[in-house]
N, C-alpha and C. Protein backbone atom coordinates (compact mmCIF):
# COMPACT_ATOMS: atom_id res chain seq x y z
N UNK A 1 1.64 -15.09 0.93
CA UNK A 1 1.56 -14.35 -0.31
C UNK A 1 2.87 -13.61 -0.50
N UNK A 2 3.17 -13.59 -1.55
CA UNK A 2 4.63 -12.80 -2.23
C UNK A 2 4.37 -11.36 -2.70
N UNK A 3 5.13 -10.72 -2.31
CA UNK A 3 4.73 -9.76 -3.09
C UNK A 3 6.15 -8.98 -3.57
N UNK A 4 5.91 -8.17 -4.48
CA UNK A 4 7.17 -7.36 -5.26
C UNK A 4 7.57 -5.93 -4.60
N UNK A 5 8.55 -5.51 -5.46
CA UNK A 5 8.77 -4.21 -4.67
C UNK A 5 7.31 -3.13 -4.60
N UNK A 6 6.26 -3.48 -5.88
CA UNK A 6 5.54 -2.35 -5.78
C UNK A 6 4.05 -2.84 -5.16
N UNK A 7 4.26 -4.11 -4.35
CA UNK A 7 3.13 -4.36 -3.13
C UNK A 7 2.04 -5.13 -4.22
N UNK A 8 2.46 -4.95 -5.03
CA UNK A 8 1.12 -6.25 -5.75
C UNK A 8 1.60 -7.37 -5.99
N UNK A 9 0.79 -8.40 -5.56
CA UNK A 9 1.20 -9.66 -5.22
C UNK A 9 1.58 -10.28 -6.63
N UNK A 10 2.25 -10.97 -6.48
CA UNK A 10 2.63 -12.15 -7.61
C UNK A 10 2.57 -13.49 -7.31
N UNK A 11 2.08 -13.74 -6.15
CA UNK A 11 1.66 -15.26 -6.11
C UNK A 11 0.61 -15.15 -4.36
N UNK A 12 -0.42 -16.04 -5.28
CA UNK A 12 -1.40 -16.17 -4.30
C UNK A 12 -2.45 -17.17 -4.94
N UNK A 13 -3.26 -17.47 -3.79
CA UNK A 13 -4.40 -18.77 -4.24
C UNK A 13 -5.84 -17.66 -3.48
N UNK A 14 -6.98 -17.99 -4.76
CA UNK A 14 -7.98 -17.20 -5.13
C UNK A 14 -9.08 -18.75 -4.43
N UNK A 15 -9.72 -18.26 -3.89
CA UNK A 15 -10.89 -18.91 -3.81
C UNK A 15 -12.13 -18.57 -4.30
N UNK A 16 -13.26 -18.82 -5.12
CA UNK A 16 -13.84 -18.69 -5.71
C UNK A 16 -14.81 -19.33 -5.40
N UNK A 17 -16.65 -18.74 -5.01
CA UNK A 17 -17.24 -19.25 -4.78
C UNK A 17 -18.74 -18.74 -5.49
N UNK A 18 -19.83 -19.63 -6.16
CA UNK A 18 -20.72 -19.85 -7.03
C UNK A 18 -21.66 -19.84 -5.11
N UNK A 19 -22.58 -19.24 -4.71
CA UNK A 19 -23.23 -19.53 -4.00
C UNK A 19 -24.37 -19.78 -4.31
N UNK A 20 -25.44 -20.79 -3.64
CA UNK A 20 -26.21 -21.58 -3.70
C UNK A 20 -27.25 -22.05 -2.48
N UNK A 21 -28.59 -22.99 -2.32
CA UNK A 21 -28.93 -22.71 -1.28
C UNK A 21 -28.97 -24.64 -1.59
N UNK A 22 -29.09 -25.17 -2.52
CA UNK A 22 -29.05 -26.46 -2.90
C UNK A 22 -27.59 -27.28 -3.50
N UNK A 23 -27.01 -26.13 -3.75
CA UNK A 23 -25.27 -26.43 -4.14
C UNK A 23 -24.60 -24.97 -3.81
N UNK A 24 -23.55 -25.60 -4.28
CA UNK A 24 -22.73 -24.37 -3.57
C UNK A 24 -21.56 -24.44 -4.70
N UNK A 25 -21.32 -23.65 -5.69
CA UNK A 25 -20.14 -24.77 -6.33
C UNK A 25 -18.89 -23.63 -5.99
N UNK A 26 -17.38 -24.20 -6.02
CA UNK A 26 -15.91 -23.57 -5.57
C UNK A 26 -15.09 -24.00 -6.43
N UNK A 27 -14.29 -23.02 -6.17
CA UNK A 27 -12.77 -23.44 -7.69
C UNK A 27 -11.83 -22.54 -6.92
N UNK A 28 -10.59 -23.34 -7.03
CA UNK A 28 -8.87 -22.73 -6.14
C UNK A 28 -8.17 -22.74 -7.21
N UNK A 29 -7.77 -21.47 -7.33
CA UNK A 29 -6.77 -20.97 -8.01
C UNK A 29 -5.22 -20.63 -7.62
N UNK A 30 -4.37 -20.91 -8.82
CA UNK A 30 -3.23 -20.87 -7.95
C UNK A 30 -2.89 -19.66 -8.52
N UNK A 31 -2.39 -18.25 -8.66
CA UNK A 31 -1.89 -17.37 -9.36
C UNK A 31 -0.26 -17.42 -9.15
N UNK A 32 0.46 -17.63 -10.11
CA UNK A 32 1.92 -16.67 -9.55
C UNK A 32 2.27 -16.11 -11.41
N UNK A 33 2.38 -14.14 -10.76
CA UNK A 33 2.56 -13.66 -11.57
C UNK A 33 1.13 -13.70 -12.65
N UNK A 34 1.08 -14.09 -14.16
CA UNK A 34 0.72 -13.83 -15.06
C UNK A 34 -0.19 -15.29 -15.61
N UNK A 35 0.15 -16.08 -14.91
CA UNK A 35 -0.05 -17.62 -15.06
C UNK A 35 -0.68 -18.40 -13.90
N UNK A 36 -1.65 -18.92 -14.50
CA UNK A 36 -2.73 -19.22 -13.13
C UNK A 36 -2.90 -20.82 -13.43
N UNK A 37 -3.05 -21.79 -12.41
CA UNK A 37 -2.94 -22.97 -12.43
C UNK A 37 -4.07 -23.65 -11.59
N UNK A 38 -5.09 -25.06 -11.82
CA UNK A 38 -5.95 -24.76 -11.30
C UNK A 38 -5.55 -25.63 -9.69
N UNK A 39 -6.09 -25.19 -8.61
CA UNK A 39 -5.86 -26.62 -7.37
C UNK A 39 -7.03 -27.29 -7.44
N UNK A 40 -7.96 -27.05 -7.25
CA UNK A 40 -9.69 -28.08 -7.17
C UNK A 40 -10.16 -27.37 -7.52
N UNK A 41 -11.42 -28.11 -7.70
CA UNK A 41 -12.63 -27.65 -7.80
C UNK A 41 -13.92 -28.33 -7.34
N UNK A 42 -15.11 -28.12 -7.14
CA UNK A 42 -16.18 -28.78 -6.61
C UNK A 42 -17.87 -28.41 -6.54
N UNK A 43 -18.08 -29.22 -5.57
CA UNK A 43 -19.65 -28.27 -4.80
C UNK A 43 -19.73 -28.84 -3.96
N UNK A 44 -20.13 -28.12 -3.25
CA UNK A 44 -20.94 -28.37 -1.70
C UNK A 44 -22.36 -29.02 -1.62
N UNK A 45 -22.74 -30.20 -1.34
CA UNK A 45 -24.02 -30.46 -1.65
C UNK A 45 -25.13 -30.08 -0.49
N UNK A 46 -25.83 -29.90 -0.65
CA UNK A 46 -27.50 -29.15 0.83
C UNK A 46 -28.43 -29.81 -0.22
N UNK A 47 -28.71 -30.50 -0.71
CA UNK A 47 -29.89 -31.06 -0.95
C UNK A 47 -30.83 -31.83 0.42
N UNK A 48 -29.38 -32.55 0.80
CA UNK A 48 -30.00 -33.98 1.91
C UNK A 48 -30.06 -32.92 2.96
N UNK A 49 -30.19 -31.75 3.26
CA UNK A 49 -30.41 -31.12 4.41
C UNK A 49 -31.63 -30.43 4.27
N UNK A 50 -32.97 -30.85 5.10
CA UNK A 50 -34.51 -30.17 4.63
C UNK A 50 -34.44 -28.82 5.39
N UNK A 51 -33.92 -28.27 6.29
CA UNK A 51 -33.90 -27.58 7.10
C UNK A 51 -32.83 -26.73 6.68
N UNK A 52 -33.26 -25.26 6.27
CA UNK A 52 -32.01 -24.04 5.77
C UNK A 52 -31.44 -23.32 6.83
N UNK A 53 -31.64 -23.50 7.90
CA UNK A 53 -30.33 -23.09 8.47
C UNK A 53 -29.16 -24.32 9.23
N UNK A 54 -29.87 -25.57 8.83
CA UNK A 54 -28.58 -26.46 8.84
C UNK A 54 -28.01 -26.66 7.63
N UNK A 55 -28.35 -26.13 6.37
CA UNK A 55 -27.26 -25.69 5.58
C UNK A 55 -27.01 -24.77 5.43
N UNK A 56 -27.35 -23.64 6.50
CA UNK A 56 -26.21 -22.33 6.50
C UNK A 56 -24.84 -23.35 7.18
N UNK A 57 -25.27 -23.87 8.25
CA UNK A 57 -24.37 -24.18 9.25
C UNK A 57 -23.60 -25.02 8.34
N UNK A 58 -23.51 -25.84 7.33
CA UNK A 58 -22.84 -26.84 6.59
C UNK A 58 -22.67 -25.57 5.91
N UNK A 59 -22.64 -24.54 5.18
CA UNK A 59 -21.70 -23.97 4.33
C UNK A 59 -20.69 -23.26 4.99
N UNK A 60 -20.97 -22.66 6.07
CA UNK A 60 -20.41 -22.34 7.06
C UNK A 60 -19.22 -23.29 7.26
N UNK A 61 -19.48 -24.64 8.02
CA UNK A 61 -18.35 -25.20 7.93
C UNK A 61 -18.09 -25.89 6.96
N UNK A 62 -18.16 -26.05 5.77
CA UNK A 62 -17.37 -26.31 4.48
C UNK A 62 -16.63 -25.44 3.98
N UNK A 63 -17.28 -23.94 3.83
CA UNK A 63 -15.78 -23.00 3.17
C UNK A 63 -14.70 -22.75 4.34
N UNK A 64 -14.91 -22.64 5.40
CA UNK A 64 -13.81 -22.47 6.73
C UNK A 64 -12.98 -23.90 6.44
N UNK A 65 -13.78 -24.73 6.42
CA UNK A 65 -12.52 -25.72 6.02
C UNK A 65 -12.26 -26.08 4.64
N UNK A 66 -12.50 -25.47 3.68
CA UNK A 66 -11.82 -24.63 2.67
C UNK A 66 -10.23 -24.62 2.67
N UNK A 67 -10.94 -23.12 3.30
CA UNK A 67 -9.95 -22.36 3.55
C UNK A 67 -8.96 -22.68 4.50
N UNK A 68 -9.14 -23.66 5.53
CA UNK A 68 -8.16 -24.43 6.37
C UNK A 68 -7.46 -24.71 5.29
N UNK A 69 -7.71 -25.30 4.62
CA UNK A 69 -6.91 -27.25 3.74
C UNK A 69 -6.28 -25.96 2.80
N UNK A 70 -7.05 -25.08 2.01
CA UNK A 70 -5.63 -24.42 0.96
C UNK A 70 -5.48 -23.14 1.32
N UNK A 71 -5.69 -22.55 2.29
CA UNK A 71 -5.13 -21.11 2.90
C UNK A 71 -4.90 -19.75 1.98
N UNK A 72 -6.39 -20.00 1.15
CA UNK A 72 -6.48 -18.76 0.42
C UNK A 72 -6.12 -17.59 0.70
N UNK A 73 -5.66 -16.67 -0.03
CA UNK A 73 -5.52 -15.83 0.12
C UNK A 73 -6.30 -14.09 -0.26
N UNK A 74 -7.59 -14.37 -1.02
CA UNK A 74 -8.65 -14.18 -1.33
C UNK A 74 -9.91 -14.77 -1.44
N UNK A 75 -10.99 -14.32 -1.25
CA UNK A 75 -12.23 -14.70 -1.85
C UNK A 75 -12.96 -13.90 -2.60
N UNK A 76 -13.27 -14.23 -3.90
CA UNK A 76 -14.04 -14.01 -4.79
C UNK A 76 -15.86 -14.61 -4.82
N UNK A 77 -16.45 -14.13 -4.74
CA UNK A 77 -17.78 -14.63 -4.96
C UNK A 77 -18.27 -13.58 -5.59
N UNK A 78 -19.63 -15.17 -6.14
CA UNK A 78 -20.66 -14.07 -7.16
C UNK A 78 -21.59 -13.72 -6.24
N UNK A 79 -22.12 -12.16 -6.64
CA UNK A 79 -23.04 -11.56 -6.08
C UNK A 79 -24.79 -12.19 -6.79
N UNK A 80 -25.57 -11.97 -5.41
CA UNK A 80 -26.48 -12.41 -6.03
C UNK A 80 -27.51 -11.85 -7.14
N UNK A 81 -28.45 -12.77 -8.24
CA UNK A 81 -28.76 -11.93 -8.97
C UNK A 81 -30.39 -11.37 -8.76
N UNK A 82 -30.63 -10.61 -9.42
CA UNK A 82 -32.46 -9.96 -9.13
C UNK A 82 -33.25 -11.34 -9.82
N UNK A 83 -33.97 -12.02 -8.88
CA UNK A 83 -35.20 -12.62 -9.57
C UNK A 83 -36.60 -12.32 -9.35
N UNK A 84 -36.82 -12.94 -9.64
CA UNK A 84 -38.74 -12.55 -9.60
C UNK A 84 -39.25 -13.45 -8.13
N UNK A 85 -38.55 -14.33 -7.55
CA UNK A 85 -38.92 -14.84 -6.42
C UNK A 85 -38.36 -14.43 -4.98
N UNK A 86 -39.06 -13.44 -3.97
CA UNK A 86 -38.27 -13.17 -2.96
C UNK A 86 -37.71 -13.94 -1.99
N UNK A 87 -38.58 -14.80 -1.82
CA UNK A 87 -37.97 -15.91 -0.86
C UNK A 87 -36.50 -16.59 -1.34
N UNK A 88 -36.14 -16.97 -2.20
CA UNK A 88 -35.48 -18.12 -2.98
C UNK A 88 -34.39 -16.57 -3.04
N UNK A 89 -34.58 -15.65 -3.24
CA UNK A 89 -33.45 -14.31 -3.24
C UNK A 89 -33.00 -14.49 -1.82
N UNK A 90 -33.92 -14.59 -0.97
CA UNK A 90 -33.63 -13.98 0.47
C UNK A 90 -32.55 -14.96 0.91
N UNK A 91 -33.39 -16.52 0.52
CA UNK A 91 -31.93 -17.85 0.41
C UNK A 91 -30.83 -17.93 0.21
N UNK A 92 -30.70 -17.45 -0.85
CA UNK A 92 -29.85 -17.39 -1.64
C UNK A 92 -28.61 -16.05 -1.22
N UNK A 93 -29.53 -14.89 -0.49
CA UNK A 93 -28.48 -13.92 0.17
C UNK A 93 -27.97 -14.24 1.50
N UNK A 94 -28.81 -14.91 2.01
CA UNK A 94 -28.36 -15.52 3.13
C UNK A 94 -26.95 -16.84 2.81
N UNK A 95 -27.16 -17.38 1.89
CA UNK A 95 -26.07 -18.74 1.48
C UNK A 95 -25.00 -18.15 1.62
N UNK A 96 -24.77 -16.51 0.44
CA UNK A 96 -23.87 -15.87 0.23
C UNK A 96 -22.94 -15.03 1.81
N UNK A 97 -24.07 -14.73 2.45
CA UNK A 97 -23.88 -14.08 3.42
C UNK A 97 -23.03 -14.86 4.47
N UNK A 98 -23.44 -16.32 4.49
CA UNK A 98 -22.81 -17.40 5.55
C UNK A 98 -21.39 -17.60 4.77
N UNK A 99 -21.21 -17.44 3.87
CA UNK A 99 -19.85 -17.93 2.93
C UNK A 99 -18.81 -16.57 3.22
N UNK A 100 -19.44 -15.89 2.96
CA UNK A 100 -18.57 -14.52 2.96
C UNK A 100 -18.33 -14.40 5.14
N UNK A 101 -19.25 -14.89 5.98
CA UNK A 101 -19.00 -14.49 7.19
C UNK A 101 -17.62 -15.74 7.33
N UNK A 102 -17.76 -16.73 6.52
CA UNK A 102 -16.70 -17.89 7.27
C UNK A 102 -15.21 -17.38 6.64
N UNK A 103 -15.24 -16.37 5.52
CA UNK A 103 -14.10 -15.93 5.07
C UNK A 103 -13.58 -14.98 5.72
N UNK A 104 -14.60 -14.43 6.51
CA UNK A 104 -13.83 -13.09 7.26
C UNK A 104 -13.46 -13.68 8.65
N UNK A 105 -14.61 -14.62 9.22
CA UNK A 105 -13.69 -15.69 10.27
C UNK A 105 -12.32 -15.75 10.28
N UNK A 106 -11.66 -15.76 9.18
CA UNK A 106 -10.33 -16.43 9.04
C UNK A 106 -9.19 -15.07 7.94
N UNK A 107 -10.34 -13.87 8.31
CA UNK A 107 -9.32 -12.83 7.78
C UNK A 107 -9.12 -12.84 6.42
N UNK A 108 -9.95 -13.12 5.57
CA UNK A 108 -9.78 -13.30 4.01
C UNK A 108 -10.28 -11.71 3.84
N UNK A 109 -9.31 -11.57 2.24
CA UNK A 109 -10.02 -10.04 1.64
C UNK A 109 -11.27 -10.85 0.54
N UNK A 110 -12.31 -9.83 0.66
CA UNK A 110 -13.63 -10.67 -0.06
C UNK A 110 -13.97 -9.23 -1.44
N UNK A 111 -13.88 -10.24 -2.30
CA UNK A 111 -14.43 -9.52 -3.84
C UNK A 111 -15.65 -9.90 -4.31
N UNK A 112 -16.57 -9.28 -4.62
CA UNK A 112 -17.69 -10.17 -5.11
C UNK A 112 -17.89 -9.20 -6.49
N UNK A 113 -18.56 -9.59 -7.55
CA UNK A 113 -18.66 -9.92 -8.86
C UNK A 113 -20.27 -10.34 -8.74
N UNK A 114 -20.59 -9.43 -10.14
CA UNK A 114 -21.50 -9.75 -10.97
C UNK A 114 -22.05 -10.79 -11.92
N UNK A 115 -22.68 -11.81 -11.87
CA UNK A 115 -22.54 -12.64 -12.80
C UNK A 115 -22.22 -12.64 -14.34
N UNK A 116 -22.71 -11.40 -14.58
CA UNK A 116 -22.49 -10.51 -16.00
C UNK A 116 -21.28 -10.59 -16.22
N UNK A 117 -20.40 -9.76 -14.99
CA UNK A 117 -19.29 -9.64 -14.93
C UNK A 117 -18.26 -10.68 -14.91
N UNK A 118 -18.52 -11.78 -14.48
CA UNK A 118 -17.98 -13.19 -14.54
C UNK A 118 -18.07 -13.89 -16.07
N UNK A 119 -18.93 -13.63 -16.49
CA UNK A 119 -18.71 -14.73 -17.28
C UNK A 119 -18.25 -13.52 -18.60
N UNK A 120 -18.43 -12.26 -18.69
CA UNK A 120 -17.45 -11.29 -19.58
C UNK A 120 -16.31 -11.79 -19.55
N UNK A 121 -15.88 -11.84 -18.45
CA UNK A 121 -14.27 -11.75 -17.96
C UNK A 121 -14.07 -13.22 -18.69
N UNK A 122 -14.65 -13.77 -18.46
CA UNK A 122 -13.77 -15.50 -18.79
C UNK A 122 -14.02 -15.64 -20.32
N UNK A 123 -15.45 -15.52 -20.62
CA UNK A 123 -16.06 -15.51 -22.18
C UNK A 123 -15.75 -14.37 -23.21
N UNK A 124 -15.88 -13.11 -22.76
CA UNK A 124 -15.95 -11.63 -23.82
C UNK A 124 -17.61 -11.90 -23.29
N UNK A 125 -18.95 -12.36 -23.19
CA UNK A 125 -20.02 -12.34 -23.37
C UNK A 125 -20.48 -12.07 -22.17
N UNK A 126 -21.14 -11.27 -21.49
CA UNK A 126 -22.25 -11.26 -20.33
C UNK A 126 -23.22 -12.15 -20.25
N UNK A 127 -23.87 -12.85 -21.31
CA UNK A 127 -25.01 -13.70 -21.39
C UNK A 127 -24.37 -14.71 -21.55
N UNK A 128 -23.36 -15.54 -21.98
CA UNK A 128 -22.84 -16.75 -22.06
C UNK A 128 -23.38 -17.88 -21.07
N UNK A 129 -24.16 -19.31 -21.63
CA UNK A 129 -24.30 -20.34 -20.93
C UNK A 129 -23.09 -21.10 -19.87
N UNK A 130 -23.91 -21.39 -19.15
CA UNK A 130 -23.29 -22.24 -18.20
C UNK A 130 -21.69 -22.73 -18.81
N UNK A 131 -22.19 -24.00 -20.07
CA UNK A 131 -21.52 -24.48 -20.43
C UNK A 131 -20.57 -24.24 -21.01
N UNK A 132 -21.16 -22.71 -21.70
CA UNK A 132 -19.82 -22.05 -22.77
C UNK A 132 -18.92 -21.47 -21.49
N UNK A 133 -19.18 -20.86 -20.19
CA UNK A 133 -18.00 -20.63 -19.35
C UNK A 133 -17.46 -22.22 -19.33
N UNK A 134 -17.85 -23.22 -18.91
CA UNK A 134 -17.13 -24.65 -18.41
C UNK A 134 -16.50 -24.81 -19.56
N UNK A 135 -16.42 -25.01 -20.78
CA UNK A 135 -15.85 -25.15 -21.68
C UNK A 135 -14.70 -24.17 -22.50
N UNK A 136 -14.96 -22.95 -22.05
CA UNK A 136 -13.67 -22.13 -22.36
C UNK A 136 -12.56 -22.29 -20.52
N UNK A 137 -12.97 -22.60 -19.41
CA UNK A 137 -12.49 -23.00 -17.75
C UNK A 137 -11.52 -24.36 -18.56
N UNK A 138 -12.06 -24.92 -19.43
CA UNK A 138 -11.54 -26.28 -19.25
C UNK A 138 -10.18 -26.27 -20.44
N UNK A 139 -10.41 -25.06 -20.72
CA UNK A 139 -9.15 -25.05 -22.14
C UNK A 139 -8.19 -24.41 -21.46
N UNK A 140 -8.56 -23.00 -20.86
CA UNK A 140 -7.52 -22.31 -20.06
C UNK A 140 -6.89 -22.41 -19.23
N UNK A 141 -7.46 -23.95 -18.19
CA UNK A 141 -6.77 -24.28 -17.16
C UNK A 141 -6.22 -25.60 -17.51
N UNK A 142 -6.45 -26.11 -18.62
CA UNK A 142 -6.05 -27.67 -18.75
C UNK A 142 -6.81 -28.63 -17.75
N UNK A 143 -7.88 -28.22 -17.86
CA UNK A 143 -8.95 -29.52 -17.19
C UNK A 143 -9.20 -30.29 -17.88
N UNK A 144 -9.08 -31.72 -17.30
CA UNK A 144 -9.02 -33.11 -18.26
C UNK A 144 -10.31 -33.30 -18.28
N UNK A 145 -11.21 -33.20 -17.32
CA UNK A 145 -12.33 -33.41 -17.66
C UNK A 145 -13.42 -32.58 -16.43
N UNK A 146 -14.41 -32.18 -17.17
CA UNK A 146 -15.58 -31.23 -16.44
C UNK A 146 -16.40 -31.86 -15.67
N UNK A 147 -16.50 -31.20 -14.61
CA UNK A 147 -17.19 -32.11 -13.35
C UNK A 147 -18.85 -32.18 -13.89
N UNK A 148 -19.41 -32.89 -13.35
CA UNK A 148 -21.11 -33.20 -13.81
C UNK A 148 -21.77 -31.98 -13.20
N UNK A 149 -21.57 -31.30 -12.19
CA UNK A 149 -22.35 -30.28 -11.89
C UNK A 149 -21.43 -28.88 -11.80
N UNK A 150 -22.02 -28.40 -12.96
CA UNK A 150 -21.60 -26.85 -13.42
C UNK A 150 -21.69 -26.03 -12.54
N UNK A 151 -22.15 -25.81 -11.41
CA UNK A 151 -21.66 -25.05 -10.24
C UNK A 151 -20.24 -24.84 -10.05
N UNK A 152 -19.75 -26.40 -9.95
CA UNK A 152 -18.52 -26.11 -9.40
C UNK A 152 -17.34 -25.36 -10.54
N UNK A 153 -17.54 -25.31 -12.02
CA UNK A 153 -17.33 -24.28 -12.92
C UNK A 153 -17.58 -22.78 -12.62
N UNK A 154 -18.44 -22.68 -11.80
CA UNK A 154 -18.71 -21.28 -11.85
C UNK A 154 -18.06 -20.57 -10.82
N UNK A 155 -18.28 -21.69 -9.45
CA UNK A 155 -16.95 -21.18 -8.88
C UNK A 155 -15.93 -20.50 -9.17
N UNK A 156 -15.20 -21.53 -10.00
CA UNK A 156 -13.85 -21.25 -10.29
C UNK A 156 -14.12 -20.31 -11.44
N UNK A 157 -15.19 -19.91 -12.37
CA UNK A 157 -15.05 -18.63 -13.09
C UNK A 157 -14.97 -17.52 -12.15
N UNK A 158 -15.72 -17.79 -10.42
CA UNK A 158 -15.66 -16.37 -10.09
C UNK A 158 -14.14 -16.43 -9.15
N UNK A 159 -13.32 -17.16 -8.95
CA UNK A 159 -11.64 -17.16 -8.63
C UNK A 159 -11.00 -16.46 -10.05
N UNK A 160 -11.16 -16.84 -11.23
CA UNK A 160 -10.58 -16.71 -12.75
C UNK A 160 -10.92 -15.30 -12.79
N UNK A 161 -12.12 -14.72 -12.73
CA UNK A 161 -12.65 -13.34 -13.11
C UNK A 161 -11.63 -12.24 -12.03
N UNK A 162 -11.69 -12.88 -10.52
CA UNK A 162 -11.16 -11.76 -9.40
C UNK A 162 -9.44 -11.95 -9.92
N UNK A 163 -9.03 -12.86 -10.64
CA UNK A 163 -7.37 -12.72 -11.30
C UNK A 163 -7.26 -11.99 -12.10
N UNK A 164 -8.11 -11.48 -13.42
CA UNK A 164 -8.12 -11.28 -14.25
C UNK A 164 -8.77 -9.71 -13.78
N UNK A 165 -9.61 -9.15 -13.18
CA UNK A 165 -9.83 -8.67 -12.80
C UNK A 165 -8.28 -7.38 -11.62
N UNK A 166 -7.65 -8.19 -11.28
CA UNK A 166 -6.80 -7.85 -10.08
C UNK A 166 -5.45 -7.59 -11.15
N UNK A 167 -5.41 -8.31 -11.92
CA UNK A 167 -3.77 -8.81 -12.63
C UNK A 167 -3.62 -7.64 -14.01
N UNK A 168 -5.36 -7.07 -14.66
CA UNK A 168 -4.70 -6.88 -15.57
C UNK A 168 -4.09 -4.85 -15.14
N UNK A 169 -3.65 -3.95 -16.42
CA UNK A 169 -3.37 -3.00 -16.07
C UNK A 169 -4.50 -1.96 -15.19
N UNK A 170 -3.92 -1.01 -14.85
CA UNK A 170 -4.58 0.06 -14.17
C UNK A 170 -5.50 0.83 -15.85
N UNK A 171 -6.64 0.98 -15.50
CA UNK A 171 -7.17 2.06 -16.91
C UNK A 171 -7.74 0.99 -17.91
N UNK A 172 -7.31 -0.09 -17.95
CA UNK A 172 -7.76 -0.86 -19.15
C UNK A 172 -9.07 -0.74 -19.27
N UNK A 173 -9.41 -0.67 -20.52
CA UNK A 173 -11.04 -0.61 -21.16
C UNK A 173 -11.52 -2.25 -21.21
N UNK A 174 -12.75 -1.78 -20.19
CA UNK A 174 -13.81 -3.55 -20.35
C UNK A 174 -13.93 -3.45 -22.00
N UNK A 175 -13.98 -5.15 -22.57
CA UNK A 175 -14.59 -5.22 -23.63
C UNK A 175 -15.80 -4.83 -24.08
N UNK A 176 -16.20 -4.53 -25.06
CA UNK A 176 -17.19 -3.63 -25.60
C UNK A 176 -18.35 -5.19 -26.36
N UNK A 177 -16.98 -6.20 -27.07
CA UNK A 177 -17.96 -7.12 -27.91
C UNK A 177 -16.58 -8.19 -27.96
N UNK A 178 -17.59 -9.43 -28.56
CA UNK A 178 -16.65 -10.48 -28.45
C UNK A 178 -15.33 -9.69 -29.43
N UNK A 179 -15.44 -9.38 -30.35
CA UNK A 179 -14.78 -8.90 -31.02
C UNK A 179 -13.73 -7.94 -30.65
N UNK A 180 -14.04 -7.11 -29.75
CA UNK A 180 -13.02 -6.24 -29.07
C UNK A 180 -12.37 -6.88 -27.71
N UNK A 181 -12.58 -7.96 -27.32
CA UNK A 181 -12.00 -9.29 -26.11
C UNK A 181 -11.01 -9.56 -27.31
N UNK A 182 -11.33 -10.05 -28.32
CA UNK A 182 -10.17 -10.80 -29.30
C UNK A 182 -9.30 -10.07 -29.19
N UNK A 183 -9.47 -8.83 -29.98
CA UNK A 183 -8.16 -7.69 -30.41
C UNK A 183 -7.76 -7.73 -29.34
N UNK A 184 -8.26 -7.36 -28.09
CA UNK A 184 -7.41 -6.94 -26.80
C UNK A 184 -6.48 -8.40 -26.12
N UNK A 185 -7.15 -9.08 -26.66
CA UNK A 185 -6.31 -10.51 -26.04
C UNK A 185 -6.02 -11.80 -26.87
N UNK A 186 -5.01 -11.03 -27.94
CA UNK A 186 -5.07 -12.42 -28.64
C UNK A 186 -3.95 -13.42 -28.28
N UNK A 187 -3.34 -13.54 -27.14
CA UNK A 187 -2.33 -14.69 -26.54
C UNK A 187 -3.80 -15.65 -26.22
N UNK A 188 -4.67 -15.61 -25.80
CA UNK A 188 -5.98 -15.92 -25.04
C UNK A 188 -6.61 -16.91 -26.19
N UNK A 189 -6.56 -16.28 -27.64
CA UNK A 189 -7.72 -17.06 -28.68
C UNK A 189 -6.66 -18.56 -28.98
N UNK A 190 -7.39 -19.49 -28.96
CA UNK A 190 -6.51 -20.82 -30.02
C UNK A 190 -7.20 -20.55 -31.84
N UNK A 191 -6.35 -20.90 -32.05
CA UNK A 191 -6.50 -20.48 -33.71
C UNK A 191 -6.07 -21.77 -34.37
């Protein structure tokens, strides 16, 4: 990682991870400076595994070797959200929990994010569909084409959100409405 005279980095790769107990989806970001470029993106599949703690152990070793192959320099993940099912929560904190232990394995700084907060950051909207994040991911990064399983989009919204998040000023006001995302960012709108 690079960094400037005043210690904030200007180039680094964001790893970004959508956790899951049946997918897992990830997105690598490249940051330098102001301009972010994408490296992959994906998912981790645990379907063919009936047994959940041999897909802890497969997420386990899928983000460590991750993070081998592009030597992030962050991790971003989404935090999990409140549902009405405890078990499938408890899964699901545990998925998160094995992802975040294989990042600190290897000395990563770990951010985690709100889903709210993810898809604000990329959309202006907290409630925004799946698709409306994959489809504004696919304009901003120049993705030729969107992978079949939207996980691995969300990933990379939660790498996109911890940039955007990290990059912009000290004090800045969250958007209030789509409308106040525009005014505040109109290099961002195509017109």
């Amino acid at each position: 990682m690079s960094l400037t005279h005043s210690d904030k980095p200007v180039e680094r790769i964001i790893l970004g991870i959508d956790p899951g107990t049946t997918i897992m989806g990830y997105g690598l970001i490249h940051a330098r400076g102001n301009n972010v470029s994408l490296i992959v993106l994906g998912v981790i599949e645990l379907r063919k595994f009936d047994d959940h703690y041999i897909k802890l152990k497969h997420i386990f070793e899928r983000v460590t070797g991750l993070i081998d192959q592009y030597h992030p320099d962050e991790l971003a993940i989404e935090a999990p959200f409140f549902g009405k099912n405890v078990q499938s929560m408890l899964k699901l904190g545990r998925a998160q929990g094995v992802a975040i232990s294989a990042a600190l394995s290897r000395s990563l700084p770990i951010f985690e994010y709100a889903p709210r907060k993810i898809k604000m950051s990329i959309t202006g909207r907290g409630n925004a569909s799946k698709e409306q994040v994959a489809l504004l991911l696919k304009s901003l990064l120049k993705i030729k084409e969107l992978p079949s399983d939207l996980d691995a989009t969300d990933g990379l919204a939660a790498a996109l959100c911890h940039f955007y998040q990290t990059n912009s000023p000290v004090g800045k006001n969250e958007f209030k409405s789509w409308k106040d995302f525009m005014n505040q960012n109109p290099g961002r709108i195509k017109k």
